[in-house]
Protein backbone atom coordinates (compact mmCIF):
# COMPACT_ATOMS: atom_id res chain seq x y z
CA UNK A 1 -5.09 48.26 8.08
CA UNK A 2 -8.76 48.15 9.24
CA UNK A 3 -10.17 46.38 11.31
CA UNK A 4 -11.74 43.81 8.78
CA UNK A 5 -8.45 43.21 7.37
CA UNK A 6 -7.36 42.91 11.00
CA UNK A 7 -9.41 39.91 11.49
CA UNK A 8 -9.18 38.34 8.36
CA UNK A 9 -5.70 38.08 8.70
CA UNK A 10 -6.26 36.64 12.68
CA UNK A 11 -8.38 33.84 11.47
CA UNK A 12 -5.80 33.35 8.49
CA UNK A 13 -2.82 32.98 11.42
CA UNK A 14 -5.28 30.76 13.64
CA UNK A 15 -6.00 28.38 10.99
CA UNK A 16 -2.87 28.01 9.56
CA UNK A 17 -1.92 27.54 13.33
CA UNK A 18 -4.20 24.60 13.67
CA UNK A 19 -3.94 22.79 10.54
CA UNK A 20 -0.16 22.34 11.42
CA UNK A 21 -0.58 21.24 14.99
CA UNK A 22 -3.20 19.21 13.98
CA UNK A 23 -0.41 17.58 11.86
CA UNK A 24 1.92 17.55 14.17
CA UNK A 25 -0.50 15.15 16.23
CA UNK A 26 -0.96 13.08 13.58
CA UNK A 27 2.57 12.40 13.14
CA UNK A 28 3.06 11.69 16.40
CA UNK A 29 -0.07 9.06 16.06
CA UNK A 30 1.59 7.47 13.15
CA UNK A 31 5.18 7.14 15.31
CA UNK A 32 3.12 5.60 18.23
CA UNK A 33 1.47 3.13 16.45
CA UNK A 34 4.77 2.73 14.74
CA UNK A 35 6.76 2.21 17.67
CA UNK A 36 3.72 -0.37 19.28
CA UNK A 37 4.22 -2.53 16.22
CA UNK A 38 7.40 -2.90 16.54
CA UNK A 39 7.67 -3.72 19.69
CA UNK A 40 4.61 -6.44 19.39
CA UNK A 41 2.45 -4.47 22.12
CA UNK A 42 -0.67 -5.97 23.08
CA UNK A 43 -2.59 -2.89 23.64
CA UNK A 44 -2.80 -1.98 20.09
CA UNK A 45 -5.90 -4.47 19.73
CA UNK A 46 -7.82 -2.36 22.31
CA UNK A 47 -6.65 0.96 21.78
CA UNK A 48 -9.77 3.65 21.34
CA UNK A 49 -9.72 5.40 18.02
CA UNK A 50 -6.72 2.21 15.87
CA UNK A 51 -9.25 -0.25 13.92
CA UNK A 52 -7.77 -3.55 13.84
CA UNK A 53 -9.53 -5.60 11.04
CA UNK A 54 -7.15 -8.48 10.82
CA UNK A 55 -3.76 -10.17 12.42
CA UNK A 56 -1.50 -11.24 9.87
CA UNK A 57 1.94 -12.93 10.56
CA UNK A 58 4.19 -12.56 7.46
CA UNK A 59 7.36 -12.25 6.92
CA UNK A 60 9.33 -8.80 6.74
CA UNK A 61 8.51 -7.60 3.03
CA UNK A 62 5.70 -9.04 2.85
CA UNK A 63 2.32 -7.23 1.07
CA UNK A 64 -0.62 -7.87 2.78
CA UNK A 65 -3.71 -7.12 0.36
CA UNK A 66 -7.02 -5.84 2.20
CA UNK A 67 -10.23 -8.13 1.30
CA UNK A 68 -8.48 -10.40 -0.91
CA UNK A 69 -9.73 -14.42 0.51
CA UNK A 70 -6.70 -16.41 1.34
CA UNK A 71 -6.66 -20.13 1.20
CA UNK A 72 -4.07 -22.38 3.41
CA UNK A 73 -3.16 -25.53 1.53
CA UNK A 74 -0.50 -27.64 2.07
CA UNK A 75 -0.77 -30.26 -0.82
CA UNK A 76 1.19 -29.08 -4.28
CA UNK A 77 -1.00 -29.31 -6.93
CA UNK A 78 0.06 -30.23 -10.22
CA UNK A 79 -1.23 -29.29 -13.27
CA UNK A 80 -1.18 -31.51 -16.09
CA UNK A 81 1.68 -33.41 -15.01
CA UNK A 82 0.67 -37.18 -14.40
């Protein structure tokens, strides 16, 4: 093997290295904010590098659908019905 190869196949090991560290970090990112959420943790609005866009309190199975407007009414309309 010379020494091209040699180094080719170093950068190959390092990258490979990196791209799975850098996804073990992620994981561990995703199980933090995970583990924050569920435990209601205040810090989560002022943590550097988590966005926080919107609170929403809904219940468990609920789909929360980014951008969409929401109206609060509490009057039942009905349609065509006199």
């Amino acid at each position: 093997m010379n020494s091209a190869q040699l180094i080719g196949w170093a950068f190959a090991i390092i990258f490979i290295g990196f791209f799975f560290l850098s996804l073990l970090w992620l994981r561990g990112r995703m199980i933090t904010l995970d583990r924050m959420l569920d435990e209601g943790n205040i810090e989560l609005l002022s943590k550097a590098g988590i966005q926080t866009e919107v609170l929403n309190h809904a219940p468990v199975g609920s789909q929360i659908l980014p951008y969409t407007p929401y109206i609060a009414s509490d009057v039942m309309e009905n349609d065509g019905q006199d």
